[in-house]
Protein backbone atom coordinates (compact mmCIF):
# COMPACT_ATOMS: atom_id res chain seq x y z
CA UNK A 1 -33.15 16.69 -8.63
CA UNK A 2 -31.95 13.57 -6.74
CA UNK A 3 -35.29 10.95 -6.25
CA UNK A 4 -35.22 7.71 -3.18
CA UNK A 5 -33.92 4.63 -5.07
CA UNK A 6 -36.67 3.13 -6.76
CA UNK A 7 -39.44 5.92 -7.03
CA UNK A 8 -40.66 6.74 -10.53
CA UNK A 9 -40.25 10.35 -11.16
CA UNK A 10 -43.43 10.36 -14.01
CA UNK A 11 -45.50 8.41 -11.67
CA UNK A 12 -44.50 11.12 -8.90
CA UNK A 13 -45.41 14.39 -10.63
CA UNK A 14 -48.23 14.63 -13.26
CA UNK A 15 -45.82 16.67 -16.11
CA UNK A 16 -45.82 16.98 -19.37
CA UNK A 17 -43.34 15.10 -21.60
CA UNK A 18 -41.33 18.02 -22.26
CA UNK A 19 -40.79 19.42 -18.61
CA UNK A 20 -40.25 15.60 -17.27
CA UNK A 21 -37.45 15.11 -20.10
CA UNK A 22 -36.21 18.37 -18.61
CA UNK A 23 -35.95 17.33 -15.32
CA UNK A 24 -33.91 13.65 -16.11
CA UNK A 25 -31.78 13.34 -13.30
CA UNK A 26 -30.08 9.71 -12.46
CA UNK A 27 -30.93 8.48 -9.07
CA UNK A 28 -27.81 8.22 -6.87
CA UNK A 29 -27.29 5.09 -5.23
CA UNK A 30 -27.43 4.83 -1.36
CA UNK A 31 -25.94 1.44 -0.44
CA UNK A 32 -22.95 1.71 -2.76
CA UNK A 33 -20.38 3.00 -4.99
CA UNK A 34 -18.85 2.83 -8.53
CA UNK A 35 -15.80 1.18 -8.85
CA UNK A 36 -15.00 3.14 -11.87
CA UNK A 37 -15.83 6.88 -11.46
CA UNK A 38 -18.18 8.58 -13.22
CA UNK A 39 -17.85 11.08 -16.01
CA UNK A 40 -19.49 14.12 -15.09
CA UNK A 41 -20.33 15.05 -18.84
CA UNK A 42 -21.67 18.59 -18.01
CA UNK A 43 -21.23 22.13 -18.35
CA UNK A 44 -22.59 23.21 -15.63
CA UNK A 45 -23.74 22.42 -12.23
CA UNK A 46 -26.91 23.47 -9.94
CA UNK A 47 -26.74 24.13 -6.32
CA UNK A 48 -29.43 23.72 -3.34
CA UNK A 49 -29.82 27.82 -2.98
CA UNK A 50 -28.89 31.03 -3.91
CA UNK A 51 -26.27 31.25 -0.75
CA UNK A 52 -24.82 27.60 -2.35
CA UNK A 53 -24.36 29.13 -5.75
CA UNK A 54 -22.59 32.05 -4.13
CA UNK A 55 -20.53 29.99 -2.38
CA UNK A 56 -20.05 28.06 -5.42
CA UNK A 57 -18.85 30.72 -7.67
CA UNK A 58 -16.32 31.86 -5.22
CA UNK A 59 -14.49 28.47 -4.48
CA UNK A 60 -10.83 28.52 -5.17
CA UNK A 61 -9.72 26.10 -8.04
CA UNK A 62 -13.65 25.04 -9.19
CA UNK A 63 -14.58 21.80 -9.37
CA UNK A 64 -18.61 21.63 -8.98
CA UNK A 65 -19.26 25.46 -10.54
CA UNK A 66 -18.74 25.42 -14.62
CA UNK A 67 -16.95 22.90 -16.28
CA UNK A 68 -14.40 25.59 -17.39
CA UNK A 69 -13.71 26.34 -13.89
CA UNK A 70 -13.35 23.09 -13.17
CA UNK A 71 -14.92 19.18 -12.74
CA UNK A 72 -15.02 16.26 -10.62
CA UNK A 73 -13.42 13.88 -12.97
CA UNK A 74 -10.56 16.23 -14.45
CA UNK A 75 -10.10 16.86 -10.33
CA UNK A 76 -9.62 13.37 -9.62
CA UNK A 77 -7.28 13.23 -12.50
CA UNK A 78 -5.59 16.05 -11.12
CA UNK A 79 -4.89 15.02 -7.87
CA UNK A 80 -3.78 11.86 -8.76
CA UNK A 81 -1.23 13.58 -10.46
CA UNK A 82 -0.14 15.93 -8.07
CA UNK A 83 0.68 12.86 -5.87
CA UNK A 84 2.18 11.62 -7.92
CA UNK A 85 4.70 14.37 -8.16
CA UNK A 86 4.62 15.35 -4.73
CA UNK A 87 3.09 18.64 -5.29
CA UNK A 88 0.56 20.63 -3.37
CA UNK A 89 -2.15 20.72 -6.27
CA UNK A 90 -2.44 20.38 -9.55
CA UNK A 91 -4.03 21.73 -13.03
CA UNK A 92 -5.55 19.61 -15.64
CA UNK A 93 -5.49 21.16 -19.51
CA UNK A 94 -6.45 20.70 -22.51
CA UNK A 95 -2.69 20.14 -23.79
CA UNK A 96 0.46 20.04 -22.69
CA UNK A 97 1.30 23.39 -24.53
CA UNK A 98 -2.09 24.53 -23.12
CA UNK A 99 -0.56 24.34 -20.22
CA UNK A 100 3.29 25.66 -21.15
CA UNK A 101 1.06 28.95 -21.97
CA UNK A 102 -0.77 29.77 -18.93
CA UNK A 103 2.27 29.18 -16.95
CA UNK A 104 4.15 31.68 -18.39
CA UNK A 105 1.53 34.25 -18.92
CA UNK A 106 1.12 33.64 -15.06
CA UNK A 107 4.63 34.84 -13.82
CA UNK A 108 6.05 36.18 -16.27
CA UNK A 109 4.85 40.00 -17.72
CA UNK A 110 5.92 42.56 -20.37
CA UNK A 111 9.48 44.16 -19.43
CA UNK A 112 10.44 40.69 -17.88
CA UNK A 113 12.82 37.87 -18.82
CA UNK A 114 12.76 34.17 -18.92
CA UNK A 115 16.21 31.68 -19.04
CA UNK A 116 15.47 28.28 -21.56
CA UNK A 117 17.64 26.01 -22.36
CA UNK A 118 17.59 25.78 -25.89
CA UNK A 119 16.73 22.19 -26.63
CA UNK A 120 12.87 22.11 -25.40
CA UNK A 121 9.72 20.51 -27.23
CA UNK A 122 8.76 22.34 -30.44
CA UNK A 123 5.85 23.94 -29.51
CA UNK A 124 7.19 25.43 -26.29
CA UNK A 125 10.07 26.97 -28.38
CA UNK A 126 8.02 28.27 -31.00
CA UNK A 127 6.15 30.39 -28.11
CA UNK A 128 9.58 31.65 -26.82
CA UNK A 129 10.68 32.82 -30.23
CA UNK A 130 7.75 33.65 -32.04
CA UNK A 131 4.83 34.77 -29.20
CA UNK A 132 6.94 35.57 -26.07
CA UNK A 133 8.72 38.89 -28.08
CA UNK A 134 5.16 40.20 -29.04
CA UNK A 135 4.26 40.30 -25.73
CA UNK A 136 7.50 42.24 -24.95
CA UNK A 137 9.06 38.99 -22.79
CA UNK A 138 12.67 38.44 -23.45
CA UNK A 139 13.83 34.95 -23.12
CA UNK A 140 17.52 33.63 -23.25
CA UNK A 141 18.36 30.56 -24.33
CA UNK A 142 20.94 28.35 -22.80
CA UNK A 143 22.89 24.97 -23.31
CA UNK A 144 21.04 22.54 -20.86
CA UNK A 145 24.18 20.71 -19.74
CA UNK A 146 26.16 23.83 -18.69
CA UNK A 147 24.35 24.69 -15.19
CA UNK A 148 26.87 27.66 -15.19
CA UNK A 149 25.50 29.33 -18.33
CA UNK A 150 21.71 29.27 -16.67
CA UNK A 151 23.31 30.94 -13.60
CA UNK A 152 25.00 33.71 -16.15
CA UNK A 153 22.00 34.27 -17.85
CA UNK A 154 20.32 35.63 -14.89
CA UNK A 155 19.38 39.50 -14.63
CA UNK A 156 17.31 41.32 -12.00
CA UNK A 157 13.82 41.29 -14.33
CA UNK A 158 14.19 37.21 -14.52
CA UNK A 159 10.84 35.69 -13.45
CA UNK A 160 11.42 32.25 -14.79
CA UNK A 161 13.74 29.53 -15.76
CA UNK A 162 12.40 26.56 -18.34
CA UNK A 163 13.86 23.06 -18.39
CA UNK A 164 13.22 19.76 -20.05
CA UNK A 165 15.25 17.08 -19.14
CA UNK A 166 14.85 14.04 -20.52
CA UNK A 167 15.38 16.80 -23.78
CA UNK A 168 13.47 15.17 -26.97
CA UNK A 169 15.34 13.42 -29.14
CA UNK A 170 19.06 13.74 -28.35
CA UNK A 171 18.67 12.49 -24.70
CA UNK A 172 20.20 15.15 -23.16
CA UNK A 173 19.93 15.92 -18.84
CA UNK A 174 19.72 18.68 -16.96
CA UNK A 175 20.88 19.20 -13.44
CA UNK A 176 17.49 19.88 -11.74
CA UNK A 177 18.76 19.86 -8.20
CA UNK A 178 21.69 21.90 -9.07
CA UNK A 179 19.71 25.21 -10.82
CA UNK A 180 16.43 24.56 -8.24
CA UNK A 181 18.94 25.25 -5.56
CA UNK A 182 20.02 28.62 -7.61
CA UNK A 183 16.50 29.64 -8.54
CA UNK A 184 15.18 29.44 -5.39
CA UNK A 185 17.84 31.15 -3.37
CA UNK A 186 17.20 34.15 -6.14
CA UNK A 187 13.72 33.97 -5.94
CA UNK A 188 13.10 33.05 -9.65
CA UNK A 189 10.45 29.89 -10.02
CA UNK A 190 11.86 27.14 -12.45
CA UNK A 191 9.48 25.18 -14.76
CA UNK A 192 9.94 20.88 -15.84
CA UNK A 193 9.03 19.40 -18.45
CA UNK A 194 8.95 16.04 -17.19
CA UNK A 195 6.86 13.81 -20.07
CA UNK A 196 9.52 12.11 -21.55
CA UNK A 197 10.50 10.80 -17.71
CA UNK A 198 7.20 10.27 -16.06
CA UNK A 199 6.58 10.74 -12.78
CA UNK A 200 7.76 7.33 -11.46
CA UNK A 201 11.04 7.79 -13.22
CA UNK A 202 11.75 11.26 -12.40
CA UNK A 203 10.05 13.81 -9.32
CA UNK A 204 11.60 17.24 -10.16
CA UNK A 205 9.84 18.89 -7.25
CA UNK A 206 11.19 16.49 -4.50
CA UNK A 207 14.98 18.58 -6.02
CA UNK A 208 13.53 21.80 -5.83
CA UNK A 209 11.77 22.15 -8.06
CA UNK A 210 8.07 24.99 -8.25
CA UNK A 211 6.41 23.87 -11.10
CA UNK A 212 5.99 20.27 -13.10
CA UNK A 213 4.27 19.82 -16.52
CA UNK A 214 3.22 16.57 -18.33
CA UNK A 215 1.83 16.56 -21.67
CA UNK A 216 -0.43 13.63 -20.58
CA UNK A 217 -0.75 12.93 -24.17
CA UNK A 218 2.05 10.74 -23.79
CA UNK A 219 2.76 8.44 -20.87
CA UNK A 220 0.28 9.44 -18.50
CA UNK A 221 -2.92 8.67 -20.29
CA UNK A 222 -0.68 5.65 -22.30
CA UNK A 223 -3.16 5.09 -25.05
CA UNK A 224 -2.99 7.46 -28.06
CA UNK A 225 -6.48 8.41 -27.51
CA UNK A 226 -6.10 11.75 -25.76
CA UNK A 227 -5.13 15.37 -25.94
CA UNK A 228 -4.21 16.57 -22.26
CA UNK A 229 -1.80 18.22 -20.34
CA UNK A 230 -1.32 19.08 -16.59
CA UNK A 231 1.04 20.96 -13.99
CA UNK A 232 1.65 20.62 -10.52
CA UNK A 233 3.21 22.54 -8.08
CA UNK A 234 2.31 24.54 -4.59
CA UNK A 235 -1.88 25.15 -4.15
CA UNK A 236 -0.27 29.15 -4.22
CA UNK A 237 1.38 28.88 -7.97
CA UNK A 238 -1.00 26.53 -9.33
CA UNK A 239 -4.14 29.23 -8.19
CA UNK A 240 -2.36 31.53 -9.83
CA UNK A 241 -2.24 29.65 -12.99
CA UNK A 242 -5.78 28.63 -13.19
CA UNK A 243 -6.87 32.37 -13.11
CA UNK A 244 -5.31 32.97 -16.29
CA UNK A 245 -5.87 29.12 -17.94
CA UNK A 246 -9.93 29.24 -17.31
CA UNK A 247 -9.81 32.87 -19.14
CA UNK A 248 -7.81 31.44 -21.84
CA UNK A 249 -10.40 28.44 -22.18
CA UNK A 250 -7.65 25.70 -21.73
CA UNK A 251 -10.03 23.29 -19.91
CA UNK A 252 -9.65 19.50 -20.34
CA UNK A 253 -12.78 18.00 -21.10
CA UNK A 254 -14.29 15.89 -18.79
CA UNK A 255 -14.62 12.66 -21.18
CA UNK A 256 -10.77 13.08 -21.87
CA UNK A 257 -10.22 13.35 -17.77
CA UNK A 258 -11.72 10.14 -17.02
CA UNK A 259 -9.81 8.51 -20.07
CA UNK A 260 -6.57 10.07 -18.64
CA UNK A 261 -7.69 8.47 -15.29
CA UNK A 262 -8.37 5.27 -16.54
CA UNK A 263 -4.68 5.09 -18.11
CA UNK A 264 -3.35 6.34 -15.13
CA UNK A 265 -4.21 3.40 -13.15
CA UNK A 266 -2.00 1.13 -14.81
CA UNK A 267 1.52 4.12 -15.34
CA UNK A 268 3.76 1.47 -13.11
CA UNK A 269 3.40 -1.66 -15.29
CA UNK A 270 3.25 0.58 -18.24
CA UNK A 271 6.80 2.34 -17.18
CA UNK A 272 8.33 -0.61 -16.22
CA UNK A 273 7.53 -2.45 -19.05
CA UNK A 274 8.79 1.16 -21.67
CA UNK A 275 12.18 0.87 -19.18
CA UNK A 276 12.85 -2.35 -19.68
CA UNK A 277 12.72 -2.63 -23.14
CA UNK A 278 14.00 0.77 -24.13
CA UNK A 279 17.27 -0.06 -22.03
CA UNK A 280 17.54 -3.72 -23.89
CA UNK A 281 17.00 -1.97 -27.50
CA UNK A 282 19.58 0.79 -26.56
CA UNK A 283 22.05 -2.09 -25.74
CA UNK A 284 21.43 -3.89 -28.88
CA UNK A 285 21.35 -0.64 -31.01
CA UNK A 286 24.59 0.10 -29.26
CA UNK A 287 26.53 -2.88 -30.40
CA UNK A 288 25.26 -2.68 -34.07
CA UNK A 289 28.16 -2.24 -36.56
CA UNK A 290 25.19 -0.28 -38.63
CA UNK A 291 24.62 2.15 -35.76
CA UNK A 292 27.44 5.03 -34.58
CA UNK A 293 25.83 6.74 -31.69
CA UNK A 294 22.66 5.66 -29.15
CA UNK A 295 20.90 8.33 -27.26
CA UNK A 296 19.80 6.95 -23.65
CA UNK A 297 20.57 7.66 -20.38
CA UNK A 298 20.37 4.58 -19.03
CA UNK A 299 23.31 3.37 -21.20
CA UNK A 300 26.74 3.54 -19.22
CA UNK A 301 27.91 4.66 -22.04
CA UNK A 302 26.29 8.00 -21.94
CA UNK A 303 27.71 10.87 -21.16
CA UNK A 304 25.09 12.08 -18.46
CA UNK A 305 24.76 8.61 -17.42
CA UNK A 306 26.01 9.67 -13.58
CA UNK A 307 23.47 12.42 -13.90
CA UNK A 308 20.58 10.32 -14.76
CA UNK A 309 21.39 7.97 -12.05
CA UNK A 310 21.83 10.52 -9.38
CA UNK A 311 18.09 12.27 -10.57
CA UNK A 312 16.28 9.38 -12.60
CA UNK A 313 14.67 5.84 -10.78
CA UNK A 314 13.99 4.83 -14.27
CA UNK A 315 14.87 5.75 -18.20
CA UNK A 316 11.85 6.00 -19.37
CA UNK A 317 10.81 4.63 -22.95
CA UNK A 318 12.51 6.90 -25.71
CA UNK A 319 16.00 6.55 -27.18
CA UNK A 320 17.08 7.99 -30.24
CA UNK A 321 19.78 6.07 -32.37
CA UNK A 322 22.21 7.90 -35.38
CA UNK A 323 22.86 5.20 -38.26
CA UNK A 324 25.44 4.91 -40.33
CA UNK A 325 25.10 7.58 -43.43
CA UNK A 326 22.88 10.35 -43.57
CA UNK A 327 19.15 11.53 -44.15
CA UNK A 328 18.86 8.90 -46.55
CA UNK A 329 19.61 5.71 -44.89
CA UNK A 330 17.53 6.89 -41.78
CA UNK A 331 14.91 7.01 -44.10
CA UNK A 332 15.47 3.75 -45.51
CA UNK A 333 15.83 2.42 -41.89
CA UNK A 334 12.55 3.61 -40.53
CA UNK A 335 10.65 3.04 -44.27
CA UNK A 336 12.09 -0.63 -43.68
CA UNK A 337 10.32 -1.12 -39.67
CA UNK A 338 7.74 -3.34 -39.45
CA UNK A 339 6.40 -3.33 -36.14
CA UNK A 340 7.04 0.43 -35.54
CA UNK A 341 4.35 3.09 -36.37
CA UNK A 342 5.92 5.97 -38.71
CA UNK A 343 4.24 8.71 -36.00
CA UNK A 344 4.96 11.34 -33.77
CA UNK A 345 4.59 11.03 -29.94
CA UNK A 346 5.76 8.52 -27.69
CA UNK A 347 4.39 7.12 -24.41
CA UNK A 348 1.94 4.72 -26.26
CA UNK A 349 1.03 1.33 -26.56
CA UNK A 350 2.36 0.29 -29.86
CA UNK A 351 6.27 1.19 -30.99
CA UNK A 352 6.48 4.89 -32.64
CA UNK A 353 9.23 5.94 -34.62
CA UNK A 354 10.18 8.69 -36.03
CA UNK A 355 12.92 10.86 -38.48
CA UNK A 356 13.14 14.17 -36.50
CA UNK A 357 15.39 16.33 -38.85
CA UNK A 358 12.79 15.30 -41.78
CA UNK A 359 9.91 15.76 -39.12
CA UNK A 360 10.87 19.03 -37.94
CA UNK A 361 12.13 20.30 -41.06
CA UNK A 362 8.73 21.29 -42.14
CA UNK A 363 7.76 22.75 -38.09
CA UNK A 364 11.05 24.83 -37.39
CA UNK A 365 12.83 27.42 -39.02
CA UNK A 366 16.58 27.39 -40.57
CA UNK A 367 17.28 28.86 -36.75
CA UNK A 368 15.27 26.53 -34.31
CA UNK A 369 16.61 23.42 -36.46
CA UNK A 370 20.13 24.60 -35.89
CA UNK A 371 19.63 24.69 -31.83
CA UNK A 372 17.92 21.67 -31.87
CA UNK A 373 21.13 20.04 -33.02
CA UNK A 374 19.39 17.63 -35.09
CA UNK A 375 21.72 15.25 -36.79
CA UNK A 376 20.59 14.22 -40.64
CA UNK A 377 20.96 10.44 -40.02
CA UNK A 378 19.27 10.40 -36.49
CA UNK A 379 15.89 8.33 -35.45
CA UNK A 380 13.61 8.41 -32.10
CA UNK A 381 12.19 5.58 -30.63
CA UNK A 382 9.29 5.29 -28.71
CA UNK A 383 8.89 2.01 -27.72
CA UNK A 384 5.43 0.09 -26.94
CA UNK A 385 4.64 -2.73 -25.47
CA UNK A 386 5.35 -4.99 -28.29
CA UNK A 387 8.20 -7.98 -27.05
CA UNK A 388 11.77 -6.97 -27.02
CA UNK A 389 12.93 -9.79 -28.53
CA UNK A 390 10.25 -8.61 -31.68
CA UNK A 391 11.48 -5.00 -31.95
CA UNK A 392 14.99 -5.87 -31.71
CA UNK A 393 14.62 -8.35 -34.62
CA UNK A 394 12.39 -5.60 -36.66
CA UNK A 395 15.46 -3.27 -35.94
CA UNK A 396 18.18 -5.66 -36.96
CA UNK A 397 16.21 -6.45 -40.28
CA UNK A 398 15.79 -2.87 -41.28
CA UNK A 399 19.59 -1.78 -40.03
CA UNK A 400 19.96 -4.60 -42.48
CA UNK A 401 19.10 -2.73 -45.73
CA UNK A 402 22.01 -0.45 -45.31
């Protein structure tokens, strides 16, 4: 119940106290608007009339019916997103492996096949292996620098083909363009993970690409203080994804929208900022006598480094590094930082670091670890906002206990 600015809704109707507190509504401005959207905090919404409400309910992608259907703020979210990427529209979640789920539960069914490459975030591997069989999908798993063994892989019941490139926390690329061009001459839809590049580093769809996913955990929001995910791709797929993700109650929450927004608004300073000093630590982590291997694409000295240039605008903010020894001087290394949270993620204000092969240990079985290729002596990076100049002595200083 929208009132003309200015005209007391008690002094208007003689209620009670009880069916005026029931009736709140906040008077809408005429003359202006909010710089800063608003949150609309509700689970539901009210139309004019009956024929409204019908209309309502039977909108494509919801974003003024039930807040599980969809809302205003996670929409703006969304499409900022989706522009981002150059897609056609976009779907907001809950998490990024909210949304990793209703993607494949959307094209791919019992008696069908997906192609992975083996190296892919934790959680989206443990629902290959451990989920996927149950519900009688096979998936084959792939090295994610031989294009060839994706095209191999292939059989007539293949519905979809998962990549991740950026892969967390060896570094390693995938040719998008190259197995986009395959997929979609055979009619099978291929799936990014793009979080580790962001979306002004990397734009899988403009190679190909049908589908795009961002836990916007990470960069995206930028802050540490949500839980969200999101994927893009044609208005087509992503309908078809949002009839199984509102059943499976993977909605993002309004409050955690906005806040995803708001962080948003500020990705190209933020990204600029994670490039720039990722590529100076990699170069100083590369020259250490303490240090045998860096992980980063943006390195020459990397041995995708064409590839990332070819596919990549930008590096993004994560390197991983392998120190001298093994499990235990890593540990001594990242026990001696600092500056550098001891935490998982990445795509945060504030310098994360972490162990992975002690990390993972505990999250993977004997099998997973053993794909992952996780060297003992290996640490990840996530670098913040903190100075260069900072981290790089914080780095030197630990390297220095070895």
């Amino acid at each position: 119940m929208f009132l003309p600015d200015g005209e007391p809704l008690f002094m208007t109707y003689d209620l009670d106290p009880s069916t005026f507190l029931a009736q709140i509504q906040v008077q809408m401005p005429t003359y202006s608007n909010p710089i800063a959207p608003p949150i609309f905090q509700t689970s539901t919404f009210a139309a004019e009339d009956a024929q409204s409400f019908a209309n309502m309910a039977t909108e494509p992608l919801h974003a003024g019916f039930y807040t599980r259907y969809g809302n205003p703020t996670t929409r703006a979210f969304e499409d900022a997103v989706t522009a981002l990427e150059g897609g056609g529209a976009g779907l907001a979640t809950a998490s990024g492996m909210a949304a990793v789920v209703a993607t494949l539960l959307t094209f791919v069914a019992s008696g069908e096949h997906v192609v992975a490459q083996r190296v892919l975030y934790g959680g989206t591997t443990g629902f290959l292996k451990n989920v996927a069989p149950r519900l009688g999908i096979e998936v084959s798993f792939v090295d994610q620098i031989d294009t060839a063994a994706f095209l191999d892989a292939v059989r007539p019941m293949t519905r979809l083909i998962i990549l991740e490139s950026p892969s967390n926390p060896m570094m390693r690329l995938t040719d998008l363009a190259a197995i986009a061009d395959f997929a979609n001459r055979a009619g099978i839809a291929t799936f990014v993970d793009n979080t580790i590049a962001s979306p002004l580093n990397q734009r899988p769809i403009s190679m190909g690409v049908d589908l795009v996913m961002h836990s916007a955990t990470k960069y995206l929001a930028g802050h540490s203080d949500v839980s969200a995910g999101i994927v893009v791709g044609s208005k087509e797929k992503i309908s078809a994804i949002w009839e199984k993700a509102y059943i499976l109650g993977a909605t993002l929450d309004p409050f955690a929208a906005w806040l995803a927004l708001r962080g948003l608004r500020t990705l190209p300073m933020r990204i600029a900022r994670h490039n720039d000093t990722a590529m100076r630590v990699a170069t100083f982590l590369a020259q250490h006598s303490q240090v045998e291997a860096v992980h980063y694409p943006g390195l020459p000295s990397h041995a995708q480094h064409d590839l990332a240039r070819r596919q990549m605008t930008g590096f993004g903010g994560v390197l991983s590094f392998e120190v001298k020894g093994g499990a235990v001087e890593a540990e001594k290394v990242v026990s001696n930082l600092h500056l550098a949270h001891r935490s998982a993620s990445f795509g945060s204000f504030s310098t994360l670091v972490v162990h992975p092969a002690a990390m993972w240990a505990g999250m993977m079985s004997a099998e997973q670890l053993r794909d992952a290729d996780l060297p003992a002596n290996l640490i990840r990076l996530g670098v913040g906002f903190e100075a260069p100049e900072a981290l790089i002595a914080d780095l030197d200083g630990a390297l220095a206990s070895l």
